[in-house]
PDB file of N, CA and C in Angstrom:
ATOM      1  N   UNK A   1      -7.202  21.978 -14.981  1.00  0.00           N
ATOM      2  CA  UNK A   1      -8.265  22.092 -14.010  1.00  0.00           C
ATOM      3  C   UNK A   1      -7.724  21.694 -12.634  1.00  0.00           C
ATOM      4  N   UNK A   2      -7.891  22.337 -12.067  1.00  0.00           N
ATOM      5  CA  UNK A   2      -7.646  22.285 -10.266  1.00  0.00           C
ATOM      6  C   UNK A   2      -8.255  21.243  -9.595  1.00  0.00           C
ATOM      7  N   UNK A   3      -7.651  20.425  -8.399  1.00  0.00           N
ATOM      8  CA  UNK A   3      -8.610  19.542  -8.004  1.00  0.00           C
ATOM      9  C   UNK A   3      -9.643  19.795  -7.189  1.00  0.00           C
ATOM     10  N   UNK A   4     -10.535  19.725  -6.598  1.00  0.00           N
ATOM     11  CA  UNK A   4     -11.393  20.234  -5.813  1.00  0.00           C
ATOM     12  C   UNK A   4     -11.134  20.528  -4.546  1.00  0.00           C
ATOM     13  N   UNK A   5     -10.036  20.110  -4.083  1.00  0.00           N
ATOM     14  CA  UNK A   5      -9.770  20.678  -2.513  1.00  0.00           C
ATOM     15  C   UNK A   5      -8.867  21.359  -2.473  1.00  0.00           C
ATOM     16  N   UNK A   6      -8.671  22.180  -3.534  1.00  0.00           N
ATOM     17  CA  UNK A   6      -7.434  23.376  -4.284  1.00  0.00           C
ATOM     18  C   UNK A   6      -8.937  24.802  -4.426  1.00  0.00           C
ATOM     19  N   UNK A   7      -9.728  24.081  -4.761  1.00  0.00           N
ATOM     20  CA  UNK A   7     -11.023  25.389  -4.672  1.00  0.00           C
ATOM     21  C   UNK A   7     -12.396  25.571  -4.039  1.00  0.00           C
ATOM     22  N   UNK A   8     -12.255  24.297  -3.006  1.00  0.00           N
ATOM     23  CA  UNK A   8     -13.827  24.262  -2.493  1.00  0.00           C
ATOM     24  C   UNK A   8     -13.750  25.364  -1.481  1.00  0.00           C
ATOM     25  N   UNK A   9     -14.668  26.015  -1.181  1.00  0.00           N
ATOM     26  CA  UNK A   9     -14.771  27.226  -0.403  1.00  0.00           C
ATOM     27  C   UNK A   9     -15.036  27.300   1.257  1.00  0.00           C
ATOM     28  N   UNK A  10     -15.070  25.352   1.540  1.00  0.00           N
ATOM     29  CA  UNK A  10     -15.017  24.720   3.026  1.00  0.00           C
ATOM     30  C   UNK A  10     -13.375  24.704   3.336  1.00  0.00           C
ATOM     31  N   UNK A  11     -12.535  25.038   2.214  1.00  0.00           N
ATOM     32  CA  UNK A  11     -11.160  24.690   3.034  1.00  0.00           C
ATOM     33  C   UNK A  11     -10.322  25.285   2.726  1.00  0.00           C
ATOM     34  N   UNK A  12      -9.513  25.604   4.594  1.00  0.00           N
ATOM     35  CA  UNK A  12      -8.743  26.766   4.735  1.00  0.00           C
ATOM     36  C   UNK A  12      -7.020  26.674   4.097  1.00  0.00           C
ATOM     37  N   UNK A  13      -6.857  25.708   3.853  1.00  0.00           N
ATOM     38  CA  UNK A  13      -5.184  25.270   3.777  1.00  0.00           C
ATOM     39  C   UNK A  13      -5.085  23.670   3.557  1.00  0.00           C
ATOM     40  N   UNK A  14      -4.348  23.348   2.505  1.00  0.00           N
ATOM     41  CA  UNK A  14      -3.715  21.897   2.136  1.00  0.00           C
ATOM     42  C   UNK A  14      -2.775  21.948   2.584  1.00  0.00           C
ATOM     43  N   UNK A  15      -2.071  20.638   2.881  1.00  0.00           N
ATOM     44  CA  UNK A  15      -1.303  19.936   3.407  1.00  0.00           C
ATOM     45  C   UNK A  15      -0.759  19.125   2.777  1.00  0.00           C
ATOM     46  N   UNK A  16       0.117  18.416   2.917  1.00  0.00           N
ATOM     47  CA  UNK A  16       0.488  17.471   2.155  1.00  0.00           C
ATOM     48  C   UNK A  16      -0.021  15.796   2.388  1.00  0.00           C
ATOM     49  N   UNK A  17      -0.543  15.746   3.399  1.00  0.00           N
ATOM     50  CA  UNK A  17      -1.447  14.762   3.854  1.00  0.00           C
ATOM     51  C   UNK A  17      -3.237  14.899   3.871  1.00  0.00           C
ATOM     52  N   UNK A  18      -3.443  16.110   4.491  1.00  0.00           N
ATOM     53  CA  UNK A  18      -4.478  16.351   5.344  1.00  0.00           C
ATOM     54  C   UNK A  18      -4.769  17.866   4.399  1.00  0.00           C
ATOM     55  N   UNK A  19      -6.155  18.090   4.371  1.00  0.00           N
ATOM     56  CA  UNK A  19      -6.607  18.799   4.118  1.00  0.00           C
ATOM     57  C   UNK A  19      -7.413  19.918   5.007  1.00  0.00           C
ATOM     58  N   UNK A  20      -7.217  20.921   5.742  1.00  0.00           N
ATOM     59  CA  UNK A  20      -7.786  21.435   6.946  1.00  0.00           C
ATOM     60  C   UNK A  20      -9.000  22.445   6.333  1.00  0.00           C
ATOM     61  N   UNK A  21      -9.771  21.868   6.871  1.00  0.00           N
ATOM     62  CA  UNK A  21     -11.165  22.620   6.720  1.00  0.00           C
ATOM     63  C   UNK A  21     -11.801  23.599   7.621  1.00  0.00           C
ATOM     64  N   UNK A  22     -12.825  24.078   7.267  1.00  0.00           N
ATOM     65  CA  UNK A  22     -13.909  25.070   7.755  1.00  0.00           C
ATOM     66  C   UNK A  22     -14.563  24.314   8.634  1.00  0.00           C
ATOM     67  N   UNK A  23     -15.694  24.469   9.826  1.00  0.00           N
ATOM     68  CA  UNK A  23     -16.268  23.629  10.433  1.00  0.00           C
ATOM     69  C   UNK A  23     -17.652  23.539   9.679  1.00  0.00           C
ATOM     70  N   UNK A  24     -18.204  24.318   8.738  1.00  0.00           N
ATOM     71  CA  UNK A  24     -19.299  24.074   7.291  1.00  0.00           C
ATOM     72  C   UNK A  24     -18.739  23.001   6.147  1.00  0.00           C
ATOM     73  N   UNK A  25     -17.888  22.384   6.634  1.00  0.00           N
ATOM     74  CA  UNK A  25     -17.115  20.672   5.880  1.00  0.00           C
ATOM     75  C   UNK A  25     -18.421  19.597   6.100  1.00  0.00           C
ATOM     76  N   UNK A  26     -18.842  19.115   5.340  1.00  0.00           N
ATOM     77  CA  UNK A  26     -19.757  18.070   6.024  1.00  0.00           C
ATOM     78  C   UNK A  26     -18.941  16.579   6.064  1.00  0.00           C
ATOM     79  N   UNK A  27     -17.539  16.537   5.340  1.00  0.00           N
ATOM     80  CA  UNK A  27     -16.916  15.318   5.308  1.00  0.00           C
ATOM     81  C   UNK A  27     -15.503  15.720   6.755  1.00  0.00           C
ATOM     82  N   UNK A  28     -15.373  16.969   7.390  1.00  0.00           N
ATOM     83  CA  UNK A  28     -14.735  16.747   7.862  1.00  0.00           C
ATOM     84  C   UNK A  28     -14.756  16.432   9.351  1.00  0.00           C
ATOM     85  N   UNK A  29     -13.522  16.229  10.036  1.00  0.00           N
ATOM     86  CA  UNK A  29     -13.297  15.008  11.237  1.00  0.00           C
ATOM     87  C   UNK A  29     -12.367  15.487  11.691  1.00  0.00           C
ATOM     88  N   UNK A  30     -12.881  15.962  13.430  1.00  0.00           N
ATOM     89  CA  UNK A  30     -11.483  16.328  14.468  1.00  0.00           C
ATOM     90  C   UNK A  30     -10.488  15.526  14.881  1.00  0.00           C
ATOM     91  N   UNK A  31      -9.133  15.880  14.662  1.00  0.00           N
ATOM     92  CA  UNK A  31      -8.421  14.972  14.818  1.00  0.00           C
ATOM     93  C   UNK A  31      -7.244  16.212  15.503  1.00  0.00           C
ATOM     94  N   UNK A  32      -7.025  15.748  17.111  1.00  0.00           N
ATOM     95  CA  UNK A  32      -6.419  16.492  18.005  1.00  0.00           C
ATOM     96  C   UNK A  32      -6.538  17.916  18.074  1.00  0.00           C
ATOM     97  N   UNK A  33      -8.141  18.079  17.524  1.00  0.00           N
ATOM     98  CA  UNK A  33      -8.592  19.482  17.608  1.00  0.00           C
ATOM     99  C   UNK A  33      -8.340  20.428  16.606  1.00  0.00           C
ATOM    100  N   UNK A  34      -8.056  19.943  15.596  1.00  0.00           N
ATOM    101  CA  UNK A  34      -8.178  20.653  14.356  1.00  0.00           C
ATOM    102  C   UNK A  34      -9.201  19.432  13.034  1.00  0.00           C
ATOM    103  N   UNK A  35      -9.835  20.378  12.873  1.00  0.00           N
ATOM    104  CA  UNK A  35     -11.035  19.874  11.332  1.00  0.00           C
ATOM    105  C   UNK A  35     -10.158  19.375  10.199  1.00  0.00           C
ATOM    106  N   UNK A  36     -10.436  18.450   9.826  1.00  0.00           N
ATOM    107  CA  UNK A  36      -9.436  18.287   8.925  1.00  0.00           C
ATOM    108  C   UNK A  36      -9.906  16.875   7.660  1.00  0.00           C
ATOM    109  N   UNK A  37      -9.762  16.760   6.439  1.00  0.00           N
ATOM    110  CA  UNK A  37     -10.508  16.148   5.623  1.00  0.00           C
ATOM    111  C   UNK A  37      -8.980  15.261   4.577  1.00  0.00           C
ATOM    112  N   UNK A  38      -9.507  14.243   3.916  1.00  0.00           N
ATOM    113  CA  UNK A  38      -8.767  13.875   2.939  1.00  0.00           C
ATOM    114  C   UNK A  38      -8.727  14.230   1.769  1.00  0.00           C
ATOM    115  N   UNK A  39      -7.804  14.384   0.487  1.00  0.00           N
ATOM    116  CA  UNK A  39      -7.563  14.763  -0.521  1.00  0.00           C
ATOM    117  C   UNK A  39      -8.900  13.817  -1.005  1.00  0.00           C
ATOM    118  N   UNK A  40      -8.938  12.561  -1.192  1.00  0.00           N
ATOM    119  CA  UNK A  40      -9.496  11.126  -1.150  1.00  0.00           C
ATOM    120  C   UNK A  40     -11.019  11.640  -0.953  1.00  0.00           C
ATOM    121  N   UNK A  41     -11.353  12.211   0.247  1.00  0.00           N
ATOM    122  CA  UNK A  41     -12.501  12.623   0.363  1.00  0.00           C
ATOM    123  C   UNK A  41     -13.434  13.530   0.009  1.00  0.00           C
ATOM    124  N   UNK A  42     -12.437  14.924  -0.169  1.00  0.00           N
ATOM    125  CA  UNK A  42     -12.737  15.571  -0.792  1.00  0.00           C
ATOM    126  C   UNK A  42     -13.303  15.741  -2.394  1.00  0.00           C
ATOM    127  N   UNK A  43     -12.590  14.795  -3.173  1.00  0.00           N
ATOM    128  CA  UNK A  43     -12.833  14.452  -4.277  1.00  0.00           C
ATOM    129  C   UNK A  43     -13.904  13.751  -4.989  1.00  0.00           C
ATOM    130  N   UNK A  44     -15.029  13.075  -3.899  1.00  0.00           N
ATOM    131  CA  UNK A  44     -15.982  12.253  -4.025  1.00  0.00           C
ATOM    132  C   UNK A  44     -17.104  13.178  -3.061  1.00  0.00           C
ATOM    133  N   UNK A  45     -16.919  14.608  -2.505  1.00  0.00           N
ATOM    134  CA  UNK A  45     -17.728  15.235  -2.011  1.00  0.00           C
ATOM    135  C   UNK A  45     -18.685  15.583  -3.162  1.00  0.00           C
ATOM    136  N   UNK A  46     -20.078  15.723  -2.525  1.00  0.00           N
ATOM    137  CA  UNK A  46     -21.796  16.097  -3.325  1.00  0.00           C
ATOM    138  C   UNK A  46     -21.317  17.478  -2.789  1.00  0.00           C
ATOM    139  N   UNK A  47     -20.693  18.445  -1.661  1.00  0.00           N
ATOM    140  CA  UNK A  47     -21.502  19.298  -1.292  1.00  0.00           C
ATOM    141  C   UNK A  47     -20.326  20.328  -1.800  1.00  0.00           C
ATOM    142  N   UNK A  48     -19.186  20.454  -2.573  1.00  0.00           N
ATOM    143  CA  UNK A  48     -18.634  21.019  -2.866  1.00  0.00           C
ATOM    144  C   UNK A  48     -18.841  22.659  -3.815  1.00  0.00           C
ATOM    145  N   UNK A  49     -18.439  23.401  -3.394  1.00  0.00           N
ATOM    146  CA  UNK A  49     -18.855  24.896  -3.845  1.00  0.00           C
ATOM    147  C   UNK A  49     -17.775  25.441  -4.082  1.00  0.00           C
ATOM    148  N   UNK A  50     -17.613  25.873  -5.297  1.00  0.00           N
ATOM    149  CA  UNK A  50     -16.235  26.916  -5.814  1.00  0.00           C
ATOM    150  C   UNK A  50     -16.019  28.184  -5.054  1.00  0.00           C
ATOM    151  N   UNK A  51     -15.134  28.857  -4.780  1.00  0.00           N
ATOM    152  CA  UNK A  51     -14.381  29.294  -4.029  1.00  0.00           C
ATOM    153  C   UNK A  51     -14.416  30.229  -4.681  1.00  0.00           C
ATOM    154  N   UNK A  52     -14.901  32.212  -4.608  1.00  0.00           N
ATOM    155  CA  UNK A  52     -14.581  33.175  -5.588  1.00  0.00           C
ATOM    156  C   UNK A  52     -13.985  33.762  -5.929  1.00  0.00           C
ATOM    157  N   UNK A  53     -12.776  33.959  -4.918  1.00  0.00           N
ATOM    158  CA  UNK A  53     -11.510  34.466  -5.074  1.00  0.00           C
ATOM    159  C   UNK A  53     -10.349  33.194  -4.753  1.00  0.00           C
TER     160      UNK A  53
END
């Protein structure tokens, strides 16, 4: 099973730190102008939605 910020449908690209999101993220946070979320955070998200492709 995949972790959730491998299929939530708020995020555009992982990182190896940072997780870069959609601006429909409700956990995510600008940081030098890009949206961007934690592995950490992601994982304890309520608002998470699978991804269909």
């Amino acid at each position: 099973m995949k972790a959730k910020y491998e299929t939530c449908i708020h995020v555009q690209e992982v990182g190896s730190y940072a997780v870069y999101v959609r601006p429909s993220c409700p956990k995510a946070t600008m940081i030098k102008g890009v949206l961007v979320s934690s592995k950490k955070r992601c994982a304890s998200c309520r608002n998470w939605k699978e991804r269909t492709t």
